[in-house]
C-alpha atoms as a PDB file:
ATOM      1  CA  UNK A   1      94.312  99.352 104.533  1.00  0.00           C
ATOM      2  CA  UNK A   2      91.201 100.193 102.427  1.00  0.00           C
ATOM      3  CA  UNK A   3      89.323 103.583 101.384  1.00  0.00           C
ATOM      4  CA  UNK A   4      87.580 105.766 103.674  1.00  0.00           C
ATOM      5  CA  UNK A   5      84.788 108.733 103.822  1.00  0.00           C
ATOM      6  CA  UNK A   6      84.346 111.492 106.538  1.00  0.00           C
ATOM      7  CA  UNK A   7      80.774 111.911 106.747  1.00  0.00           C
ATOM      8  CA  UNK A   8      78.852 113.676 109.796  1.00  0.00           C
ATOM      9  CA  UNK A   9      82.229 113.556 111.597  1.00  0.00           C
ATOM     10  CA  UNK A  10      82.597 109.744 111.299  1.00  0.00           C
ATOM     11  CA  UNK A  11      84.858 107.814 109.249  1.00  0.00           C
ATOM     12  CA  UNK A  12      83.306 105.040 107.650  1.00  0.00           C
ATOM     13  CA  UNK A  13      84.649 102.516 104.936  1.00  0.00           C
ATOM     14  CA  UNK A  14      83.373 103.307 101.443  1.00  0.00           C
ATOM     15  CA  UNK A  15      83.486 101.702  98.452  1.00  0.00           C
ATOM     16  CA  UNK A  16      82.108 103.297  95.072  1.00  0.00           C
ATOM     17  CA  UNK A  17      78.817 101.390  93.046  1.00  0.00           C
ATOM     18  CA  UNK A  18      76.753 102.129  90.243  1.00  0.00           C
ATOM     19  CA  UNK A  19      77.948 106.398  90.917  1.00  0.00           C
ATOM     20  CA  UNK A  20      77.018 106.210  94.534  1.00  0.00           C
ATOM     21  CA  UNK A  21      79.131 105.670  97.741  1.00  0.00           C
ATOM     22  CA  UNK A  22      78.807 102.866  99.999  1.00  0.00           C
ATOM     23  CA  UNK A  23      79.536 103.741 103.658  1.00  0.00           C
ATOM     24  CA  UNK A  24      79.491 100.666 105.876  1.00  0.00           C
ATOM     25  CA  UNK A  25      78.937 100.199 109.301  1.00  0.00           C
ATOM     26  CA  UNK A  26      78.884  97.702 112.319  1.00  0.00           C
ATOM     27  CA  UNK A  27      76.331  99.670 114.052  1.00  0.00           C
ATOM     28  CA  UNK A  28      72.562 100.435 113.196  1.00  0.00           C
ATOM     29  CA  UNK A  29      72.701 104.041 112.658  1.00  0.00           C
ATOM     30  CA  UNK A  30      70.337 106.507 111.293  1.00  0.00           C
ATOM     31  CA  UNK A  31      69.716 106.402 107.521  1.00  0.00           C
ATOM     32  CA  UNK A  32      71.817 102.534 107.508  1.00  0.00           C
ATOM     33  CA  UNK A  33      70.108  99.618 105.965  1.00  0.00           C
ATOM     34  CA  UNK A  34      70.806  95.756 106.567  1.00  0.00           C
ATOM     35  CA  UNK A  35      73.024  94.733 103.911  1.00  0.00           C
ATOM     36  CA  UNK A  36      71.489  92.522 101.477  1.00  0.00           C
ATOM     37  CA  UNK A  37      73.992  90.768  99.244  1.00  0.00           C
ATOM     38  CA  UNK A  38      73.994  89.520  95.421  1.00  0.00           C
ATOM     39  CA  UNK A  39      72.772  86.423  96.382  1.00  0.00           C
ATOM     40  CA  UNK A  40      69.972  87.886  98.619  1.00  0.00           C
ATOM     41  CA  UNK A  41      71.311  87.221 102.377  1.00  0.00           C
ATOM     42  CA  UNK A  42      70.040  89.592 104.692  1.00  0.00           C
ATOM     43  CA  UNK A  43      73.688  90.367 106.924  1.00  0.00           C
ATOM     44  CA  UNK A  44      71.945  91.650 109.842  1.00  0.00           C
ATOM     45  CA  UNK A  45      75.724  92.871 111.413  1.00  0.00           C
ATOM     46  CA  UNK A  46      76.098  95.015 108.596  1.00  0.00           C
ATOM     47  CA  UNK A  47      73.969  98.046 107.577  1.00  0.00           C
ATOM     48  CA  UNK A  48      75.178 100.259 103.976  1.00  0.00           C
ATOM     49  CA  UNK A  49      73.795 103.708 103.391  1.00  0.00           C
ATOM     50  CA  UNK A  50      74.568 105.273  99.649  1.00  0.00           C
ATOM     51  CA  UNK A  51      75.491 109.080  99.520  1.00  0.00           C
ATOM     52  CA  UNK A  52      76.710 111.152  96.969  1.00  0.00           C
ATOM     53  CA  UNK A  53      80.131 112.857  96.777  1.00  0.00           C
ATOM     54  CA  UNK A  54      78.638 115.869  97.835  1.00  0.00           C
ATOM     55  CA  UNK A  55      77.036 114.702 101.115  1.00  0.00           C
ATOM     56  CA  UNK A  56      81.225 113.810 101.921  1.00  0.00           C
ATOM     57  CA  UNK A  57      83.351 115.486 103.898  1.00  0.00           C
ATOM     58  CA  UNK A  58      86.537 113.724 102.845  1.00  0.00           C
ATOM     59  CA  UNK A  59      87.804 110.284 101.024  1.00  0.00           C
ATOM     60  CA  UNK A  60      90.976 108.719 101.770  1.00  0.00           C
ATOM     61  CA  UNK A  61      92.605 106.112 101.570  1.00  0.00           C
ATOM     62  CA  UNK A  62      94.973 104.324 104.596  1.00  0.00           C
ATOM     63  CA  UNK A  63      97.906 102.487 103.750  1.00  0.00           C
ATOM     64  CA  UNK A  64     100.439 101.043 105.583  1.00  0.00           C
ATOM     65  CA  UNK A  65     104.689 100.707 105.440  1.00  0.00           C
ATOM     66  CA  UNK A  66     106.421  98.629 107.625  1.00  0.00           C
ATOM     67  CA  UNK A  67     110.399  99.832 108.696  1.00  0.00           C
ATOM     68  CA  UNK A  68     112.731  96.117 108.419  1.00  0.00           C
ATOM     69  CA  UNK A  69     116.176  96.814 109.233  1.00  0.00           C
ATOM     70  CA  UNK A  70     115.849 100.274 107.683  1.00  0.00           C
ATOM     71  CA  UNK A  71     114.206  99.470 104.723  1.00  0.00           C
ATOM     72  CA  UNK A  72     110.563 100.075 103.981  1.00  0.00           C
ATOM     73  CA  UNK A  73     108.314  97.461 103.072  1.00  0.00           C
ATOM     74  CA  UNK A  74     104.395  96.836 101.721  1.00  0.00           C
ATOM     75  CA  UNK A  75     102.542  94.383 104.620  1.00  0.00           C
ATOM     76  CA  UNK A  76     100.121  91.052 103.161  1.00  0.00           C
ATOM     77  CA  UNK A  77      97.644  91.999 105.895  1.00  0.00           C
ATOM     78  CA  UNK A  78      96.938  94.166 108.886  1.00  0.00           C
ATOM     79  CA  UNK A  79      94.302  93.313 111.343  1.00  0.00           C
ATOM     80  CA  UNK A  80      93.431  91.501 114.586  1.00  0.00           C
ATOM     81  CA  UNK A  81      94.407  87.979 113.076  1.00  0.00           C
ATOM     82  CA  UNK A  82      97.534  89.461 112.743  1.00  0.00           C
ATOM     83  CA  UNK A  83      98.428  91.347 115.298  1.00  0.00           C
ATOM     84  CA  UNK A  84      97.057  88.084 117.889  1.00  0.00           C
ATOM     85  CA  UNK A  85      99.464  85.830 115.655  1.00  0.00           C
ATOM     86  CA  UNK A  86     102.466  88.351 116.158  1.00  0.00           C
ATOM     87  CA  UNK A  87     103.671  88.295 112.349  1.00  0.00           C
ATOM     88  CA  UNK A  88     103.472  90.550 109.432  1.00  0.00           C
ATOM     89  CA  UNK A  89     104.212  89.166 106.387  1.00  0.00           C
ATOM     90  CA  UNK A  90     105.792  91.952 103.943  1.00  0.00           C
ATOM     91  CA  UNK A  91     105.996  91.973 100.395  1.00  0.00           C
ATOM     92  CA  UNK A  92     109.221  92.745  98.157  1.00  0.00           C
ATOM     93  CA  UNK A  93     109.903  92.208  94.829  1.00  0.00           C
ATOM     94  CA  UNK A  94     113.616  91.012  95.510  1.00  0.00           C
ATOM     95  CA  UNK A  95     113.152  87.614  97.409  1.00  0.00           C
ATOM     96  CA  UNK A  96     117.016  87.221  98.036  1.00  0.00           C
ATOM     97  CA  UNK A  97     116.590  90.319 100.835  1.00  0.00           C
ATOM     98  CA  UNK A  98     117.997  89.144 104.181  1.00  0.00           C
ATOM     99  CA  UNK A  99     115.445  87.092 105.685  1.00  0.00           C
ATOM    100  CA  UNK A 100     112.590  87.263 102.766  1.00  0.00           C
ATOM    101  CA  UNK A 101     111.812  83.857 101.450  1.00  0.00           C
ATOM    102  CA  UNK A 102     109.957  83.520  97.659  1.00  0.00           C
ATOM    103  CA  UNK A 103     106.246  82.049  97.600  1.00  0.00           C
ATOM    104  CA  UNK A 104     104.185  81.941  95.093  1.00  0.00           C
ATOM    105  CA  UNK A 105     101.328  84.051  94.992  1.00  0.00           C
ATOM    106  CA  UNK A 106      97.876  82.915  96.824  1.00  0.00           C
ATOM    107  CA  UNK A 107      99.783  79.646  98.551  1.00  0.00           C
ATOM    108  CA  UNK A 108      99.546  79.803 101.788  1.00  0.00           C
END
């Protein structure tokens, strides 16, 4: 899940500061800086470049839905952690659903 920007036919994940968009990357690529954070930390696996909306080809945004015994449901987390661990936890706002257990919110 997150937001996304099309630019030079590459997705990248964005994320909007100060009127300028934040493409990320894993990869040193032309035009991509080292990420230095708020605290000053040089992340030398991460390089940003800032564009404006007009050097974008498209934003979106992925989400994902999750089919439980026919009903549709929002998932916690997707990613490698999960997918290794062979669980998704879903989210639903009535806890007395067959199988769905209440938990408070940020307990793990």
């Amino acid at each position: 899940m997150g937001k996304y920007a099309k630019y030079n036919n590459k997705n990248y994940p964005v994320n909007l500061r100060n009127d300028k968009y934040r493409l990320r990357s894993n990869e040193h690529e032309n035009g991509f800086k080292e990420l230095v954070d708020l605290g000053g930390n040089i992340h030398h696996d991460i390089f940003i470049k800032e564009v404006t909306l007009d050097e974008i080809d498209l934003l979106f945004e992925l989400k994902y839905k999750i089919i439980y015994k026919g009903e549709e449901y929002e998932p916690f987390a997707i990613g490698e952690l999960v997918i290794d661990d062979g669980k998704i936890s879903l989210f639903s706002s009535d806890y007395e659903s067959d199988g769905f257990e209440k938990q408070e919110q940020f307990v793990i």
